[in-house]
C-alpha atoms as a PDB file:
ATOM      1  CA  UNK A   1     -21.287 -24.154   8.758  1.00  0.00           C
ATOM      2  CA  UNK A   2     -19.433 -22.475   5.824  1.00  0.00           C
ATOM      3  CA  UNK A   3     -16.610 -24.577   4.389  1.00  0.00           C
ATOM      4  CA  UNK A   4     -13.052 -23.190   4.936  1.00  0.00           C
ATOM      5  CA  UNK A   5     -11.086 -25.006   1.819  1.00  0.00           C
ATOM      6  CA  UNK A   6      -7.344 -24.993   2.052  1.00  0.00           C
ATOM      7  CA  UNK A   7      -5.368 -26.976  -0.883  1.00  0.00           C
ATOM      8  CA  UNK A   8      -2.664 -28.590  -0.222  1.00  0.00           C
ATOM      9  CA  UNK A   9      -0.761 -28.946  -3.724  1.00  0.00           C
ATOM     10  CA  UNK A  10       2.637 -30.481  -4.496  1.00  0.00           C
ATOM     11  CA  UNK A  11       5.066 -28.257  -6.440  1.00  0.00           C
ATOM     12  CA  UNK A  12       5.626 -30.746  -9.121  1.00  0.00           C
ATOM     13  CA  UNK A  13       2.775 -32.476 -10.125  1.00  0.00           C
ATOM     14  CA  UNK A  14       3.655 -34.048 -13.362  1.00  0.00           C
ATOM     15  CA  UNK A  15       6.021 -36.036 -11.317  1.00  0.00           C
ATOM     16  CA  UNK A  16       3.842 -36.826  -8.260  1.00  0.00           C
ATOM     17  CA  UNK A  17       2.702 -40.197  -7.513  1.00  0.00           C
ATOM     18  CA  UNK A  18       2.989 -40.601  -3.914  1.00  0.00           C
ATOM     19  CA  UNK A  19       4.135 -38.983  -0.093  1.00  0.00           C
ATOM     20  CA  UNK A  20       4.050 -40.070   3.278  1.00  0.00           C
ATOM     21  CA  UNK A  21       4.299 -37.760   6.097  1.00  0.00           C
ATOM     22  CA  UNK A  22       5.193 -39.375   9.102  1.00  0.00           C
ATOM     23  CA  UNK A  23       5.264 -38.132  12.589  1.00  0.00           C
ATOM     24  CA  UNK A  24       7.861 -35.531  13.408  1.00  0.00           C
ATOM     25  CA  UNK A  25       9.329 -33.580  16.024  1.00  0.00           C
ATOM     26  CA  UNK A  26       8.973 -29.645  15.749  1.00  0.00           C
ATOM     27  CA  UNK A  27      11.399 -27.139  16.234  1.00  0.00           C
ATOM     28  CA  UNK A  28      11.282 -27.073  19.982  1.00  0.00           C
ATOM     29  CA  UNK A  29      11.534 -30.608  20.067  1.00  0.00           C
ATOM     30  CA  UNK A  30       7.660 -31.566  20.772  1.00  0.00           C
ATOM     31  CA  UNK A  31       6.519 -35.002  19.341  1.00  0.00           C
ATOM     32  CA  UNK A  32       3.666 -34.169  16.833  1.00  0.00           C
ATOM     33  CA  UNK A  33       1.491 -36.902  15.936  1.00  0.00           C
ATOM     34  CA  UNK A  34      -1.290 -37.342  13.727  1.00  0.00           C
ATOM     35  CA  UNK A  35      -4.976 -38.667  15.345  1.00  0.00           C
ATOM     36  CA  UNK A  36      -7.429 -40.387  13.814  1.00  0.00           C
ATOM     37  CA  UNK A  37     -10.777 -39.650  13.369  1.00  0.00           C
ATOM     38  CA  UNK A  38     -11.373 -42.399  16.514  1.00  0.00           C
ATOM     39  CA  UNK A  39      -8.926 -40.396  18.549  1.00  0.00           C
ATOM     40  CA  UNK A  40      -6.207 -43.254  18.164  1.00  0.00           C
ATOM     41  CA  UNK A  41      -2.449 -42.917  16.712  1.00  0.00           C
ATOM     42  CA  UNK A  42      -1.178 -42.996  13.583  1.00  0.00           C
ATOM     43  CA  UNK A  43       1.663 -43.484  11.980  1.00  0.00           C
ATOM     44  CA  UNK A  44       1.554 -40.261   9.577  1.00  0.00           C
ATOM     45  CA  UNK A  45      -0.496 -38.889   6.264  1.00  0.00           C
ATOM     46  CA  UNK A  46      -0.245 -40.356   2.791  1.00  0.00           C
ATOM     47  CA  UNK A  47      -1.206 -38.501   0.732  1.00  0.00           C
ATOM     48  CA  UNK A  48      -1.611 -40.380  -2.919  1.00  0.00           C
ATOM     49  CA  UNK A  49      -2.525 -37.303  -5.028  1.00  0.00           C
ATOM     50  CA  UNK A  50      -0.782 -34.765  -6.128  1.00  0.00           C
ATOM     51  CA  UNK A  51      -3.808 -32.148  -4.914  1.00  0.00           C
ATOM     52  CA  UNK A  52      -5.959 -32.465  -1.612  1.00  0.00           C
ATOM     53  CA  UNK A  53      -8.493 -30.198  -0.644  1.00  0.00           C
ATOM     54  CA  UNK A  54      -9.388 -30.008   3.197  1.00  0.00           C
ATOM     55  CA  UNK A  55     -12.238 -28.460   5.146  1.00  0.00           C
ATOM     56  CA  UNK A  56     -10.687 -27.200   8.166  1.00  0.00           C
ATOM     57  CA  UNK A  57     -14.050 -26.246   9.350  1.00  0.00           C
ATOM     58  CA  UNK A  58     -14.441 -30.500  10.013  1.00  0.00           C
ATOM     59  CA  UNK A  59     -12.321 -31.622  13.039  1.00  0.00           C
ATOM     60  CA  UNK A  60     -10.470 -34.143  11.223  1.00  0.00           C
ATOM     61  CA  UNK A  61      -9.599 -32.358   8.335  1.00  0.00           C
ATOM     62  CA  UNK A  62      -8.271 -29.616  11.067  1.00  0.00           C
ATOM     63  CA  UNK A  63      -6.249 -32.160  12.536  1.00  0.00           C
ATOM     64  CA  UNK A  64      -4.647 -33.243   9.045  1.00  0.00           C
ATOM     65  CA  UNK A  65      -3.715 -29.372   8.222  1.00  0.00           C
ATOM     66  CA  UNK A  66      -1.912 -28.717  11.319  1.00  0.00           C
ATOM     67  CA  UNK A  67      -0.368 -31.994  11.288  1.00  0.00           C
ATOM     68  CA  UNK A  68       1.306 -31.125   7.748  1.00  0.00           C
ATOM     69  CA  UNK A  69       1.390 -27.242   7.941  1.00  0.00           C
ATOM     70  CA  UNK A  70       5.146 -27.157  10.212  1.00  0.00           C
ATOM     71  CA  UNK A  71       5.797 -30.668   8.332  1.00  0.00           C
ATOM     72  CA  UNK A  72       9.809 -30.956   7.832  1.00  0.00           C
ATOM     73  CA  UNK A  73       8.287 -32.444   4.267  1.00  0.00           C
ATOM     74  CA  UNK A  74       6.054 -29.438   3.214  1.00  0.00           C
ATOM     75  CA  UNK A  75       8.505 -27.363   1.819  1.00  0.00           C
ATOM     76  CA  UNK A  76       7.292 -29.772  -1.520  1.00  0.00           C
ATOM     77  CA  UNK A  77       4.048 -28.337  -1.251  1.00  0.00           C
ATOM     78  CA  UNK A  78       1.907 -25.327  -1.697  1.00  0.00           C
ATOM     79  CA  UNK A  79      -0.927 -24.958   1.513  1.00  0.00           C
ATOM     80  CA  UNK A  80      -3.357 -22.651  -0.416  1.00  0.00           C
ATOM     81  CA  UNK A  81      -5.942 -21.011   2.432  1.00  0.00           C
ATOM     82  CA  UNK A  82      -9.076 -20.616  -0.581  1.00  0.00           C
ATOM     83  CA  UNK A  83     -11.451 -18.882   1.996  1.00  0.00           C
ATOM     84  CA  UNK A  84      -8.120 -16.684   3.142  1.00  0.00           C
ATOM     85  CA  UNK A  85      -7.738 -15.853  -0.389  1.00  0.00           C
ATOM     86  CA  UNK A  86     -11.383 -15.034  -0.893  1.00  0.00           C
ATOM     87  CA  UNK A  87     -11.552 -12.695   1.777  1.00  0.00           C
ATOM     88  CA  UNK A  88      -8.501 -10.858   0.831  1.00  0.00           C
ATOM     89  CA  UNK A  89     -10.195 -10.225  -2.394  1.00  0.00           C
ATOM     90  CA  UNK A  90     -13.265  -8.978  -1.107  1.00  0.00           C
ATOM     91  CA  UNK A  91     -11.527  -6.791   1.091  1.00  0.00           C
ATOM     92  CA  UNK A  92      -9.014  -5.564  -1.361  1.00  0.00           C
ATOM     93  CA  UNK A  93     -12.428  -4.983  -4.082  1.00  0.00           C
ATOM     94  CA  UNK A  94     -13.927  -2.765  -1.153  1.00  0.00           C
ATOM     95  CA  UNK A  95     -11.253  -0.803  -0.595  1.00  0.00           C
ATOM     96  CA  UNK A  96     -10.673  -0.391  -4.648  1.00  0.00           C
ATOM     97  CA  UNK A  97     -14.616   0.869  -4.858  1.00  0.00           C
ATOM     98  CA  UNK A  98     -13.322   3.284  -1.774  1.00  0.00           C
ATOM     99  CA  UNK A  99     -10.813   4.791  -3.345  1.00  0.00           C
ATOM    100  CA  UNK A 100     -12.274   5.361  -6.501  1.00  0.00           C
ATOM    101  CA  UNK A 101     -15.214   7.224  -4.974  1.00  0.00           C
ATOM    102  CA  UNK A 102     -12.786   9.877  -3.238  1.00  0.00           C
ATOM    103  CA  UNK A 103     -10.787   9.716  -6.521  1.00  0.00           C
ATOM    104  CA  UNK A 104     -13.978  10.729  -8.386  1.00  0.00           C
ATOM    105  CA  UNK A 105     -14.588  13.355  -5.911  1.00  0.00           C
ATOM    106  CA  UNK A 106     -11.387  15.369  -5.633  1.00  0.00           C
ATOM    107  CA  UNK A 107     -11.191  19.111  -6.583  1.00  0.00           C
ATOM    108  CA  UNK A 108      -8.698  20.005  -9.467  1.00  0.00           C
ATOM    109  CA  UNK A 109      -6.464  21.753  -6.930  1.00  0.00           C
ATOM    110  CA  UNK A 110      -6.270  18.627  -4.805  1.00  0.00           C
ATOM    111  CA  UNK A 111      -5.399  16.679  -7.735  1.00  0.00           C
ATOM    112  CA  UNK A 112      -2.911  18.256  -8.648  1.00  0.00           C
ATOM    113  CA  UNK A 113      -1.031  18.018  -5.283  1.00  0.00           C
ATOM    114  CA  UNK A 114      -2.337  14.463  -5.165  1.00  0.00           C
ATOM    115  CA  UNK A 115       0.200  14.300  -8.459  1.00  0.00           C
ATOM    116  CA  UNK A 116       2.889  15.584  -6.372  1.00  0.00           C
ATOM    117  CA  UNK A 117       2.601  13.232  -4.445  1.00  0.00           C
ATOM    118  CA  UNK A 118       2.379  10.376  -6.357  1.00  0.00           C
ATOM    119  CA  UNK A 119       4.888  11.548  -8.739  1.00  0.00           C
ATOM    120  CA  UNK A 120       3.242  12.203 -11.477  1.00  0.00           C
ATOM    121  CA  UNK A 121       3.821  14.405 -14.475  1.00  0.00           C
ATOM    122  CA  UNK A 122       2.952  18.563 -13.798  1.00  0.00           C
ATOM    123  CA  UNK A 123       2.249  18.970 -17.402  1.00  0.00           C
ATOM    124  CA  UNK A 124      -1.110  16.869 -17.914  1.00  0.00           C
ATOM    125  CA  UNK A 125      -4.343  18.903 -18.616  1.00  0.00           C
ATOM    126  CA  UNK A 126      -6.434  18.140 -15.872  1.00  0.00           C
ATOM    127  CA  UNK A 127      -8.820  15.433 -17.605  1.00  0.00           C
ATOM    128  CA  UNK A 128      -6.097  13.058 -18.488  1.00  0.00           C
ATOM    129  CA  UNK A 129      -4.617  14.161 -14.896  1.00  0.00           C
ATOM    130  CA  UNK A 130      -8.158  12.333 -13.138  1.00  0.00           C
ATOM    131  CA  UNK A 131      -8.279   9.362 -15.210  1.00  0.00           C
ATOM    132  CA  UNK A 132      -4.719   8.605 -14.350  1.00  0.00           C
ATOM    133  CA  UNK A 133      -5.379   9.048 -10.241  1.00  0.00           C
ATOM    134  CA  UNK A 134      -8.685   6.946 -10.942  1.00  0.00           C
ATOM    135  CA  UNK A 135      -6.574   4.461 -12.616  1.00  0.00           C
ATOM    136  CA  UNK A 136      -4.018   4.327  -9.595  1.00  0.00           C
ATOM    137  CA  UNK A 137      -6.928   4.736  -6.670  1.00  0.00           C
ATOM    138  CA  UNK A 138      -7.715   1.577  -8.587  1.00  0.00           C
ATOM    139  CA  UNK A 139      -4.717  -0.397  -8.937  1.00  0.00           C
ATOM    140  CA  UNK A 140      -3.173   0.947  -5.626  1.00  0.00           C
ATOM    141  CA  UNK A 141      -6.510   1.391  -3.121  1.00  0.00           C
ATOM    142  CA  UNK A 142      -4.024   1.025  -0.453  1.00  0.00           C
ATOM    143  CA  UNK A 143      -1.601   3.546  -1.256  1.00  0.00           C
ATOM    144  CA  UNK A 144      -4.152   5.841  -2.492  1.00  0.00           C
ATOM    145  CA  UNK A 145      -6.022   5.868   0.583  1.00  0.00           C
ATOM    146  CA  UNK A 146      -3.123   6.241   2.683  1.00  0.00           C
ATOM    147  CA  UNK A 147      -1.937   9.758   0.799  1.00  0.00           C
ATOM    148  CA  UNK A 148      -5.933  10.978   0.516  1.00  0.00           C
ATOM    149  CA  UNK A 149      -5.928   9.892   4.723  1.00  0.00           C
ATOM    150  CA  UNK A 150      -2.289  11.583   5.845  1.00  0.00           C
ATOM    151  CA  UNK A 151      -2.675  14.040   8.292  1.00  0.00           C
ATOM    152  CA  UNK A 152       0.265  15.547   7.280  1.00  0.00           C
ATOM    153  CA  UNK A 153      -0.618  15.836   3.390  1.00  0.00           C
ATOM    154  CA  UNK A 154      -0.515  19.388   3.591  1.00  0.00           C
ATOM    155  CA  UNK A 155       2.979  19.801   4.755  1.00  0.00           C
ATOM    156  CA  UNK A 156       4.509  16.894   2.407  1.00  0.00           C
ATOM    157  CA  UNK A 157       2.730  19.160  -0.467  1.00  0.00           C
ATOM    158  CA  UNK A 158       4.270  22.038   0.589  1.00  0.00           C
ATOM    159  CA  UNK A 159       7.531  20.220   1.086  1.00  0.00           C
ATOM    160  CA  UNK A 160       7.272  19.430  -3.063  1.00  0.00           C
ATOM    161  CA  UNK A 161       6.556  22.589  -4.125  1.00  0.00           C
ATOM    162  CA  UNK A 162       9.030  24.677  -2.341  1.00  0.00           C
ATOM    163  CA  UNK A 163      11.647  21.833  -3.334  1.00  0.00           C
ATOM    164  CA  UNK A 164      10.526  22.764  -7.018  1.00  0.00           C
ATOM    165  CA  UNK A 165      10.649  26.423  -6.138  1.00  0.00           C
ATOM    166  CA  UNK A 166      14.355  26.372  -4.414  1.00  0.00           C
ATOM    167  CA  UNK A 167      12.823  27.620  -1.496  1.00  0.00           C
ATOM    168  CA  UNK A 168      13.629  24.617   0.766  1.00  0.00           C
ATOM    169  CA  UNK A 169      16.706  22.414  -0.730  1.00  0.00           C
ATOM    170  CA  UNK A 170      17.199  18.295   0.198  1.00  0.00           C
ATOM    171  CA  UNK A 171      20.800  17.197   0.224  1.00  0.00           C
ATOM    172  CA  UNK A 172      21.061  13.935   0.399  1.00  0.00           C
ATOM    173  CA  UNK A 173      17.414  13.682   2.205  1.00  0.00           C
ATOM    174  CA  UNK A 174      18.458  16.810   4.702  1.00  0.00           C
ATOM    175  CA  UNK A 175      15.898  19.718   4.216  1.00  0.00           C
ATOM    176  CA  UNK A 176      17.513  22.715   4.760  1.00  0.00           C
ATOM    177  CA  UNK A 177      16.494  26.034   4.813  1.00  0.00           C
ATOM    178  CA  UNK A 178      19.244  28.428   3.645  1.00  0.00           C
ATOM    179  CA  UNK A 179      22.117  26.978   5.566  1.00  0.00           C
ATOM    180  CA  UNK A 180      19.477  25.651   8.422  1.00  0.00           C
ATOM    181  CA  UNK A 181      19.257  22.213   8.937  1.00  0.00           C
ATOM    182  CA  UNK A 182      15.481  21.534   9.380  1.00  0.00           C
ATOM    183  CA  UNK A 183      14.976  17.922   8.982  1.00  0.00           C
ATOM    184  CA  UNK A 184      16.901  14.669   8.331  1.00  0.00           C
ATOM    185  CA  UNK A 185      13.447  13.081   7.061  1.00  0.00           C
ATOM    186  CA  UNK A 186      10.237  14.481   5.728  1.00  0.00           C
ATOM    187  CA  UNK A 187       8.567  14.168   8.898  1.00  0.00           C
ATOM    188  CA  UNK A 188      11.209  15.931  11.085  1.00  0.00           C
ATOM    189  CA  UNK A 189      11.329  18.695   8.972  1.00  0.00           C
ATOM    190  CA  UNK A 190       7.450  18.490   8.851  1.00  0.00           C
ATOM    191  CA  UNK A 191       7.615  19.001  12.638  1.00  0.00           C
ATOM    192  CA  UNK A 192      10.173  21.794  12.039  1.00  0.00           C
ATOM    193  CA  UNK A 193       7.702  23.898  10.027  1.00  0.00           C
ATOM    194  CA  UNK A 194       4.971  22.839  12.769  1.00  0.00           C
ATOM    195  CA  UNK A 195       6.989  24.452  15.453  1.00  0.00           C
ATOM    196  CA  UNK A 196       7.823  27.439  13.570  1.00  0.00           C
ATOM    197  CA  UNK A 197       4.700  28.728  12.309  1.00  0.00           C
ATOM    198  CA  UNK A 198       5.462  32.261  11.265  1.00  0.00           C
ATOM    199  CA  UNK A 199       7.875  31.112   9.105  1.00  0.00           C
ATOM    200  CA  UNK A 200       6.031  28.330   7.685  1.00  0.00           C
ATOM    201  CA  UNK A 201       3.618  30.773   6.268  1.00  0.00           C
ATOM    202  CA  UNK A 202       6.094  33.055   4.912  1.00  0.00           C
ATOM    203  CA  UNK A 203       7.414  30.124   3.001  1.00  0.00           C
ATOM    204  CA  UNK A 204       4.442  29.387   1.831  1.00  0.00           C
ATOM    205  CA  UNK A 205       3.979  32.952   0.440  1.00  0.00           C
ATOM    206  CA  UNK A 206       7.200  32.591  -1.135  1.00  0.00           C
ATOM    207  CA  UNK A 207       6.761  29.767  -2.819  1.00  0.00           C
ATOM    208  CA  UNK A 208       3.250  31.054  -4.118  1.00  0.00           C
ATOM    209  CA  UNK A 209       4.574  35.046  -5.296  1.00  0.00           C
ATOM    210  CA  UNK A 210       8.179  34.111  -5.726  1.00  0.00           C
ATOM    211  CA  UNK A 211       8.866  37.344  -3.652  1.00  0.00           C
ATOM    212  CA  UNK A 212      11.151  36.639  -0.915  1.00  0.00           C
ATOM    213  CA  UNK A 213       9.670  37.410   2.401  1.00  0.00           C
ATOM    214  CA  UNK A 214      11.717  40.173   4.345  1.00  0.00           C
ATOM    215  CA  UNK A 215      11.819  38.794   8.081  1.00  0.00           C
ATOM    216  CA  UNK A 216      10.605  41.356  10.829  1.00  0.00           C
ATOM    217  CA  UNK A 217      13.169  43.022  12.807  1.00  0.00           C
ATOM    218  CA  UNK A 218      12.318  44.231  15.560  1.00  0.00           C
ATOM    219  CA  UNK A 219      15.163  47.330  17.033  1.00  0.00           C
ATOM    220  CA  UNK A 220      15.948  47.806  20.800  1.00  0.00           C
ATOM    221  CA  UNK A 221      14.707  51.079  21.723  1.00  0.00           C
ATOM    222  CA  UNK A 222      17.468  52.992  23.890  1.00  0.00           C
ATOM    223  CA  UNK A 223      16.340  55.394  26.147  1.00  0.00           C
ATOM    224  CA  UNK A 224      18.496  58.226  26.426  1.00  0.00           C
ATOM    225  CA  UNK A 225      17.979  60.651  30.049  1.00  0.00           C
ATOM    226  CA  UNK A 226      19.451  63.936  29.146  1.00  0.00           C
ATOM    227  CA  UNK A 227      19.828  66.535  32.167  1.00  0.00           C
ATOM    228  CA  UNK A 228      18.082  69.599  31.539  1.00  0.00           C
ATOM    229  CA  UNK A 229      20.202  72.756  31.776  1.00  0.00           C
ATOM    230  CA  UNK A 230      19.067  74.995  34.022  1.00  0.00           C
ATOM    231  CA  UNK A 231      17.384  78.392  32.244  1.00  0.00           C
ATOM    232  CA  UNK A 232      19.452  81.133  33.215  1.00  0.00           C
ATOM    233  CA  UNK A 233      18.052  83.640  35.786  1.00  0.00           C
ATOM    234  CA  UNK A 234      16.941  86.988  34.625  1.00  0.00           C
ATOM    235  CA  UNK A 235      17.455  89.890  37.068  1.00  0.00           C
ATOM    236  CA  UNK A 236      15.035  92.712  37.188  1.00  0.00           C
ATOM    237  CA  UNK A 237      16.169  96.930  36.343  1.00  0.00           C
ATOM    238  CA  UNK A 238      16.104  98.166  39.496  1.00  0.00           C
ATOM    239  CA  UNK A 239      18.617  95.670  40.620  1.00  0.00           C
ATOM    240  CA  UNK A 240      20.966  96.011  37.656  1.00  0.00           C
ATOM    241  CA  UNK A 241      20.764  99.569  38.827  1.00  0.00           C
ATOM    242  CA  UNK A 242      21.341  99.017  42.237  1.00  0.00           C
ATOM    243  CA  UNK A 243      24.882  97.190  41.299  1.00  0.00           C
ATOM    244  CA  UNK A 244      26.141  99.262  38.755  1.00  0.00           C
ATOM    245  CA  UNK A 245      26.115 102.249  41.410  1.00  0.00           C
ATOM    246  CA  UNK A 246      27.608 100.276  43.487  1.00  0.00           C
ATOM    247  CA  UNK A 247      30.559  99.468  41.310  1.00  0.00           C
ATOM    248  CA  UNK A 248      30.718 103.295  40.628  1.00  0.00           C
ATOM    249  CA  UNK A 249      31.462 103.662  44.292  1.00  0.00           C
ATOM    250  CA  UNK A 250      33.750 101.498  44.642  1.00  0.00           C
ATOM    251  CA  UNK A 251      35.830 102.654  41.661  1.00  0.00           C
ATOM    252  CA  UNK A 252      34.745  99.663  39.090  1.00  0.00           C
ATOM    253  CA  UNK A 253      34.566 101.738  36.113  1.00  0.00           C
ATOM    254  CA  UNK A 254      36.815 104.551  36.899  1.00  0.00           C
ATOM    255  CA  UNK A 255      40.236 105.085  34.790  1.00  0.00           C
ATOM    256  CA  UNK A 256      43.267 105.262  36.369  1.00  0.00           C
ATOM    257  CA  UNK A 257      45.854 107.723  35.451  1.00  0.00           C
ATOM    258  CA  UNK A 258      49.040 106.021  33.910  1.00  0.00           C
END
């Protein structure tokens, strides 16, 4: 079986000679008591130098580092978990190769709203631009990875750029759109521009042409009924005729003497 070291070291070693740890009660109260490696009772650890190394892969050596780990006295001491440590490095080397193989990867576009991003400087030409996101996917695989992963990258992007553009303002870390509250947080006004996707691209125009998209209006058609007049009646001669003999008859257009 593979050892599993853990250290246990005492803060000041120049001045060490000597420590006993005796039995104790634990926070709740619970007797805790060191066992042999017969099974019987003892009366504590001594520990005689100022650096022990356990394997707490070995039952005994188990039973010493729990025994001391909640110790009232430990606060003296350092408990350093080597194979812990060990895999933490491994892990963190892993995800360091990781990130430097997407940094190596990216498009000059993406890098440069990787920069955003991270912060950095707009003005770099875009070889000194990759060594310095190499150099961070590096230092910071966590962080890196966690900005190349984000679902949301796109929006946060756009969220710099139209900041930079005046397109979308943050007061006080409100995004606000005009005099339109979007978003007291990145993410709510991330879910603002989610729900309002017409308008999301016409930002996104804006802040790529500078021209300031014109909303749609749309205008309420009125219908307007007119009555049609009736067309007047035409009569035909003969019965124009036919009245104005009447009317001679009956003295219509006859002059009367005065």
């Amino acid at each position: 079986m593979k050892k599993h070291v853990v250290l246990i070291k005492s803060n000041n070693p120049e001045k060490f000679n000597y420590c006993k740890f005796g039995n104790y009660k634990d926070k709740q109260g619970r007797s805790v008591n060191l066992v042999d490696i017969n099974d019987q009772m003892t009366d504590g650890y001594e520990m005689s130098h100022a650096l022990v190394s356990l394997d707490i892969n070995q039952k005994q050596d188990k039973r010493v580092y729990t025994f001391l780990k909640d110790h009232p006295l430990i606060s003296n001491f350092t408990l350093e978990d080597i194979r812990a440590n060990e895999e933490k490095n491994a892990e963190g080397a892993l995800k360091s190769a990781e990130a430097i193989t997407k940094a190596t990867k990216l498009s000059d576009n993406a890098m440069k709203d990787l920069a955003l991003l991270m912060g950095m400087e707009s003005d770099l030409d875009d070889t000194m631009l990759k060594a310095k996101i190499i150099q961070f996917s590096n230092q910071s695989p966590e962080k890196f990875l966690s900005l190349i992963n984000d679902m949301d990258q796109e929006y946060r992007v756009f969220l710099k750029k139209a900041a930079n553009k005046k397109v979308l303002i943050n007061v006080n870390g409100v995004w606000k759109h005009g005099s339109l509250n979007i978003g007291l947080s990145d993410d709510q006004a991330i879910v603002w521009l989610k729900e309002n996707a017409d308008l999301y691209a016409m930002l996104r125009r804006q802040v790529r042409t500078g021209q300031v998209a014109q909303p749609v209006q749309t205008e309420e058609k009125v219908l307007v009924t007119q009555e049609t007049a009736p067309e007047p009646q035409t009569m035909s001669t003969s019965t124009i005729n036919a009245l104005e003999n009447d009317a001679k008859q009956k003295g219509w257009f006859t002059k009367k003497n005065k």
